[in-house]
N, C-alpha and C. Protein backbone atom coordinates (compact mmCIF):
# COMPACT_ATOMS: atom_id res chain seq x y z
N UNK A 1 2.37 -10.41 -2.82
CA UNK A 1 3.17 -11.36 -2.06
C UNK A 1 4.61 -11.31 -2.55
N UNK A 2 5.88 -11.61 -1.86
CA UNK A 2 7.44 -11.60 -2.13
C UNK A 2 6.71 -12.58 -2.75
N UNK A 3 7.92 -12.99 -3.77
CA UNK A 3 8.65 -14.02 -4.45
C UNK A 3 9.46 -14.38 -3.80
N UNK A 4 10.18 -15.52 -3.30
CA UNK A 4 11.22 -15.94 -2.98
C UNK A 4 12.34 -15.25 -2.90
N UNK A 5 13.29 -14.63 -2.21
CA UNK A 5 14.22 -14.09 -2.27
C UNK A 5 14.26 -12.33 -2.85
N UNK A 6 13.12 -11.95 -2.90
CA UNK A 6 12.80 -10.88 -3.05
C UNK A 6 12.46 -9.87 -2.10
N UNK A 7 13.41 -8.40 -2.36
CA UNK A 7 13.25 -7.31 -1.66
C UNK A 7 11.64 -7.03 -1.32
N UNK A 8 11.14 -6.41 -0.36
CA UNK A 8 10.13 -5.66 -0.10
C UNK A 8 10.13 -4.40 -1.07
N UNK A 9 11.09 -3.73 -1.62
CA UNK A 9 10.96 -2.68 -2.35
C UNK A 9 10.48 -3.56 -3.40
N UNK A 10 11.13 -3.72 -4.01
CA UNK A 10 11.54 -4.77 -5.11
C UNK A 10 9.65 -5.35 -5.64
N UNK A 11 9.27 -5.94 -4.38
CA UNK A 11 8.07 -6.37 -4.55
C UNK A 11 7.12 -5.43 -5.12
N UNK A 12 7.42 -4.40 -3.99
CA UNK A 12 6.17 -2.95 -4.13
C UNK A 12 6.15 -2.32 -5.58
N UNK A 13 7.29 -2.36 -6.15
CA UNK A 13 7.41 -1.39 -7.39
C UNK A 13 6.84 -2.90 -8.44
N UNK A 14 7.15 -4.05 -8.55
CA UNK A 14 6.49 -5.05 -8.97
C UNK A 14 5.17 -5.13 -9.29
N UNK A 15 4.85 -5.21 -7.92
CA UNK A 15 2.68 -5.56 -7.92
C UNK A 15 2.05 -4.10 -8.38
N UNK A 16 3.15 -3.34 -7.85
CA UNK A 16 2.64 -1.47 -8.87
C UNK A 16 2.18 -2.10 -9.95
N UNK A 17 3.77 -2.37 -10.46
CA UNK A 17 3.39 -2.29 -12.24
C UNK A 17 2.51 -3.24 -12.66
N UNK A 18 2.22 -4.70 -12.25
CA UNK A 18 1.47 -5.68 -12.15
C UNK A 18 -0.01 -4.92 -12.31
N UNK A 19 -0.91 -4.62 -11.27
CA UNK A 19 -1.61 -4.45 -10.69
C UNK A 19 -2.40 -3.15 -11.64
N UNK A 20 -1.85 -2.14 -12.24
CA UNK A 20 -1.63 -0.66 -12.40
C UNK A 20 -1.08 0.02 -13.51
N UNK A 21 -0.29 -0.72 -14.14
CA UNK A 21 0.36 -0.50 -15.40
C UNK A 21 1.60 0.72 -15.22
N UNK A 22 1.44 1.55 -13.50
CA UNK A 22 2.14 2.96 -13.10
C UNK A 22 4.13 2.04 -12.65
N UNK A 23 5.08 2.65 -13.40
CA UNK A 23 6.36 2.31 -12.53
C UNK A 23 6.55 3.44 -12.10
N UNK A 24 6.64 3.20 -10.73
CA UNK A 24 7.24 3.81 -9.24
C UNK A 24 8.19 3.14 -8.84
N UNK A 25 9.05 4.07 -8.36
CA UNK A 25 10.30 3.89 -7.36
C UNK A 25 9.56 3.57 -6.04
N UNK A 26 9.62 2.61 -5.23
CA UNK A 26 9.21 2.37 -3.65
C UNK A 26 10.92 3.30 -3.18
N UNK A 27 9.64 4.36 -2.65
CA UNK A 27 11.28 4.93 -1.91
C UNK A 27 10.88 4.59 -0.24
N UNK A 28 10.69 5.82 0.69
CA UNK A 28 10.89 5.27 2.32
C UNK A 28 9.57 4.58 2.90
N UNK A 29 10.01 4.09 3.37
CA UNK A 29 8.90 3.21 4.34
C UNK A 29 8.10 4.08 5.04
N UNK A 30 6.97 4.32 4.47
CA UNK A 30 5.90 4.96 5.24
C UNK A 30 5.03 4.62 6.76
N UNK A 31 4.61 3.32 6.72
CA UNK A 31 3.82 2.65 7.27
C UNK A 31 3.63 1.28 7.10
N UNK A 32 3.58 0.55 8.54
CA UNK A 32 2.97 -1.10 8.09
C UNK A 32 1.89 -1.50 8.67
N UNK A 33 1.03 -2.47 8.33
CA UNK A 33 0.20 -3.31 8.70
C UNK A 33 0.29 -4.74 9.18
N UNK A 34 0.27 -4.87 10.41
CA UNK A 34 0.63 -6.13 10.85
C UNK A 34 -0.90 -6.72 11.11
N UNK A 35 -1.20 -8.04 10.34
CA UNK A 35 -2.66 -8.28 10.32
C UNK A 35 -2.01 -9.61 11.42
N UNK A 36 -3.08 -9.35 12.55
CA UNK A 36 -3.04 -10.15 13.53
C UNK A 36 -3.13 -11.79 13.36
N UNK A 37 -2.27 -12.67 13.81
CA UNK A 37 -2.84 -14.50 13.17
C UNK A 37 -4.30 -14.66 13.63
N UNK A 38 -5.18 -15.20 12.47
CA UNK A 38 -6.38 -15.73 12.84
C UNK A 38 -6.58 -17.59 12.76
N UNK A 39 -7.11 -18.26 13.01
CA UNK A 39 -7.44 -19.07 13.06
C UNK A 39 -7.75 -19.69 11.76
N UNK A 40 -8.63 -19.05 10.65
CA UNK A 40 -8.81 -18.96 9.55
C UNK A 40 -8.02 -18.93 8.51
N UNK A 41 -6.50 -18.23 8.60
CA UNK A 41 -5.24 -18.17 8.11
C UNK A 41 -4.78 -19.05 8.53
N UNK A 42 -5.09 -20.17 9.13
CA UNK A 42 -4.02 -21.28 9.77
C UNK A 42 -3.09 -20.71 10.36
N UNK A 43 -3.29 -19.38 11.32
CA UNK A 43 -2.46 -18.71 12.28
C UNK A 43 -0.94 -18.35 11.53
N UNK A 44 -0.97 -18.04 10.55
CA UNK A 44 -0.38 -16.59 9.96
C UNK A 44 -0.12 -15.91 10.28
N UNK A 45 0.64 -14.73 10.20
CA UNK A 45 0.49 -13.33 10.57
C UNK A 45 1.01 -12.78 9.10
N UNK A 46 0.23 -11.78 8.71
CA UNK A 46 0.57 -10.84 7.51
C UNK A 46 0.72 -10.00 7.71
N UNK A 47 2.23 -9.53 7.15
CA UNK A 47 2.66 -8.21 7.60
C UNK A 47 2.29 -6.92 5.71
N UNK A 48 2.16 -5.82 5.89
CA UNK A 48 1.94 -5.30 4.74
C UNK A 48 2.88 -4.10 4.97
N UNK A 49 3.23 -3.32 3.62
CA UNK A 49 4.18 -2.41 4.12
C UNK A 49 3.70 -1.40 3.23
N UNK A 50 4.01 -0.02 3.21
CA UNK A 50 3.34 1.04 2.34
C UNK A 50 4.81 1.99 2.57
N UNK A 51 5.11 2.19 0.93
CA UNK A 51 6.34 2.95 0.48
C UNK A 51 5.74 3.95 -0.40
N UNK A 52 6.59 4.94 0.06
CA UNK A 52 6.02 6.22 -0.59
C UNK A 52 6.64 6.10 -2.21
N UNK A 53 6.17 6.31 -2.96
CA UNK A 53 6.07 5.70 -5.15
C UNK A 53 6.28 7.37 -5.58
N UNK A 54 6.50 8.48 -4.82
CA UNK A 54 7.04 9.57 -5.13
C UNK A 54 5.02 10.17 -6.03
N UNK A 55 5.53 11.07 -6.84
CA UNK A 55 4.42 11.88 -7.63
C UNK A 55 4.15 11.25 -9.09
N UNK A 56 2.88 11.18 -9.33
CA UNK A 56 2.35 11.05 -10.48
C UNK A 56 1.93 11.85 -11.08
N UNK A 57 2.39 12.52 -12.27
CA UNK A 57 1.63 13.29 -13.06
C UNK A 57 0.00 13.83 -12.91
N UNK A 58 -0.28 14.66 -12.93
CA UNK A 58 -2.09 14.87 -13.12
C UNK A 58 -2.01 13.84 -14.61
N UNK A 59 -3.23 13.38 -14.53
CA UNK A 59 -3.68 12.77 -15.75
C UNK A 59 -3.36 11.44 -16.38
N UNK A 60 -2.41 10.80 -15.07
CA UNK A 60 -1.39 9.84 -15.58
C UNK A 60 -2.96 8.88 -15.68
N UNK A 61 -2.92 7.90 -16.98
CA UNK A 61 -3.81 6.68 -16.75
C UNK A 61 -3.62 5.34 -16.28
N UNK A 62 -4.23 4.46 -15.39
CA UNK A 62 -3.91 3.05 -14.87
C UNK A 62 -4.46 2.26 -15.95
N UNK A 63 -3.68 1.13 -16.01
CA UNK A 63 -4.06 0.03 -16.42
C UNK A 63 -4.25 -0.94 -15.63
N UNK A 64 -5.64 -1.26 -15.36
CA UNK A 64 -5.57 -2.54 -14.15
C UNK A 64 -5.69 -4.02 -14.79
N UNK A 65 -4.79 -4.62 -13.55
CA UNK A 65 -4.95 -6.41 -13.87
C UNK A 65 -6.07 -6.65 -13.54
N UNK A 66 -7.22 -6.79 -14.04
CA UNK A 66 -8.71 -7.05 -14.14
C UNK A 66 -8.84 -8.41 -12.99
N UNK A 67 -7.92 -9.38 -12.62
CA UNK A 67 -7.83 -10.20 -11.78
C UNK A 67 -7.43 -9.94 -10.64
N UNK A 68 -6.74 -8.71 -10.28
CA UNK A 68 -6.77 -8.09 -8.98
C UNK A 68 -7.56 -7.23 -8.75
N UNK A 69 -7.80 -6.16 -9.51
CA UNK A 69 -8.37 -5.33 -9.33
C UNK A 69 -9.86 -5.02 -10.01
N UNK A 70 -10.78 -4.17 -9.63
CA UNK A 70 -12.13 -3.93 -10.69
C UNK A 70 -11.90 -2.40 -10.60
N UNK A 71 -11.52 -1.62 -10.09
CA UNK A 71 -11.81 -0.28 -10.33
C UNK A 71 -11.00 0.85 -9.31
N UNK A 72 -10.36 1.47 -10.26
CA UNK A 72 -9.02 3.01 -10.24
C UNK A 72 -9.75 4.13 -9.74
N UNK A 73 -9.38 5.26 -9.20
CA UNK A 73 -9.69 6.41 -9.44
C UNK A 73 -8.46 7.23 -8.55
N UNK A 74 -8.76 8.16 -9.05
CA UNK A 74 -7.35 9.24 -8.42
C UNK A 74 -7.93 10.03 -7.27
N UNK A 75 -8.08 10.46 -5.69
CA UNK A 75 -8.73 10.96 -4.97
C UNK A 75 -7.84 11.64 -3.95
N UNK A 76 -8.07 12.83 -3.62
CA UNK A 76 -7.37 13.60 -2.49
C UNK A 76 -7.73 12.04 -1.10
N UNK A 77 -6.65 12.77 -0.21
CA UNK A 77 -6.50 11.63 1.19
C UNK A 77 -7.68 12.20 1.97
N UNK A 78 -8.30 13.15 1.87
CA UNK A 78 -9.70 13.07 2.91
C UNK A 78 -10.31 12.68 1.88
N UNK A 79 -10.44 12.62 0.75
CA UNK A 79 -11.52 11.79 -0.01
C UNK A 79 -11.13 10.59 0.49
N UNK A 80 -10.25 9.91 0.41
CA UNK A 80 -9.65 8.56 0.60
C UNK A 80 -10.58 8.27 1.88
N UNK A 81 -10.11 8.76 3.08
CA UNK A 81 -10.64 8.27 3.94
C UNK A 81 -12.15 8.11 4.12
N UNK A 82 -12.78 8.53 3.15
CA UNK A 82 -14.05 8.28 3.05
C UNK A 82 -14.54 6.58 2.48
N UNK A 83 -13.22 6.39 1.07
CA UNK A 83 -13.93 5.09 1.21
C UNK A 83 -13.10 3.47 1.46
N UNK A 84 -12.45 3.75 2.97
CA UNK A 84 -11.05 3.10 3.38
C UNK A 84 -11.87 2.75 4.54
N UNK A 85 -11.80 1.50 5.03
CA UNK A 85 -12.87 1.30 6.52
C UNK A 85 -11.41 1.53 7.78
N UNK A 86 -12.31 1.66 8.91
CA UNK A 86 -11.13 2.05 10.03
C UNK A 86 -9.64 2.05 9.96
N UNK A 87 -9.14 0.62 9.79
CA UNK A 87 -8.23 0.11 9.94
C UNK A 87 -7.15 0.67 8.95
N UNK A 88 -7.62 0.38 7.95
CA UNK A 88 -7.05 0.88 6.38
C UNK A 88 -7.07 2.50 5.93
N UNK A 89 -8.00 3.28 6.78
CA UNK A 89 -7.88 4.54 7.36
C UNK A 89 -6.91 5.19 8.21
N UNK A 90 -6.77 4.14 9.01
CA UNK A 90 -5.65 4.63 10.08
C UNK A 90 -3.86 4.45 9.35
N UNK A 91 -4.30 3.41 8.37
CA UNK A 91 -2.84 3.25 7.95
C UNK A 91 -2.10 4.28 6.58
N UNK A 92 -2.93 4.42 6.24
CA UNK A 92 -3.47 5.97 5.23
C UNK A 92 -2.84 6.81 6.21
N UNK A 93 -3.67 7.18 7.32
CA UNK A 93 -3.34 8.28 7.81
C UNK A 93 -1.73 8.57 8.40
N UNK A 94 -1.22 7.56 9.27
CA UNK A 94 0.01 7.05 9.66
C UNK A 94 0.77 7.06 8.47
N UNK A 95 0.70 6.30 7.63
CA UNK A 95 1.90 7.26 6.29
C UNK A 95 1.66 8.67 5.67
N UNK A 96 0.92 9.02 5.66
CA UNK A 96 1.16 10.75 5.64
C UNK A 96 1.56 11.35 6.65
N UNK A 97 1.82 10.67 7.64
CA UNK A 97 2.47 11.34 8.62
C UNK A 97 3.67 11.28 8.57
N UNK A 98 3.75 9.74 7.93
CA UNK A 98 5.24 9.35 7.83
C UNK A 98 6.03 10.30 6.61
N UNK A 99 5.30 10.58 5.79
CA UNK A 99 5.25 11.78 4.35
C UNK A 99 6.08 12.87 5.16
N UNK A 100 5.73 13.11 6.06
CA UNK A 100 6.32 14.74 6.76
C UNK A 100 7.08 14.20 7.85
N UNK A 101 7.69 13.31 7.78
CA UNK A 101 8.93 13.33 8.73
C UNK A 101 8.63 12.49 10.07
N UNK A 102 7.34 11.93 10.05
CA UNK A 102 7.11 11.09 11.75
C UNK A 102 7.94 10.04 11.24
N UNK A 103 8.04 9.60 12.77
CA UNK A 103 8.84 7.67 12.43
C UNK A 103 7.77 6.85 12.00
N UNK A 104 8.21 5.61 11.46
CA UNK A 104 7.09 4.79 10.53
C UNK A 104 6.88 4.57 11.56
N UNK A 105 5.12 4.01 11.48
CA UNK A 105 4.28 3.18 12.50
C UNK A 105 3.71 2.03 12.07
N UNK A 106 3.85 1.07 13.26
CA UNK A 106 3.54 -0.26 12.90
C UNK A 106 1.83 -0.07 13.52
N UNK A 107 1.22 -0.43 12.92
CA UNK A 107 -0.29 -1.28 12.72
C UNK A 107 -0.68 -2.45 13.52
N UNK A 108 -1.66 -2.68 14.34
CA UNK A 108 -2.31 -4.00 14.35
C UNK A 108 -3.42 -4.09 13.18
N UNK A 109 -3.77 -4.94 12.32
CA UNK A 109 -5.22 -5.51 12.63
C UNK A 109 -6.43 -6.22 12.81
């Protein structure tokens, strides 16, 4: 989530290090997720954004915030899409596109 008065980059390279123990640069805007208002959210809308964090070393290790997260692993993007359900698949896929030069794409979901 922003903080108050806080960049979207700003955030991303944040909840990285938070989350992960990894500092990344949030460089271009890959892809977003616009999660549709539900009823349940008290009609919300959450928007999510995915910035490309450049290359990690082979071998680099995470440290996770045990309160966000339970479990890391490092996986090629067709591995990925194996364990990403539709939605979160498609937005995967749409920033690697965005990786090679497409215009970012906005998301429903």
């Amino acid at each position: 989530m922003l903080d108050l008065g806080e960049y979207p980059t700003v955030c991303a390279e944040r909840e990285l290090a938070e989350e992960t123990g990894l500092n990344c640069r949030a460089a271009g805007l890959l892809a977003v997720m616009w999660h549709i208002p539900q009823e349940s959210s008290g009609g919300r809308a959450v928007v999510q954004f995915l910035f490309d964090g450049g290359q990690v070393p082979a071998g680099t290790s995470v440290r996770l915030q045990e309160s966000e997260l339970s479990e890391a692993r490092w996986v090629r993007p067709a591995d990925a899409m194996t364990l990403l359900d539709a939605k979160r698949g498609a937005w995967l896929e749409a920033a690697l596109r965005g990786q090679q030069g497409e215009p970012v794409q906005v998301l429903a979901r």
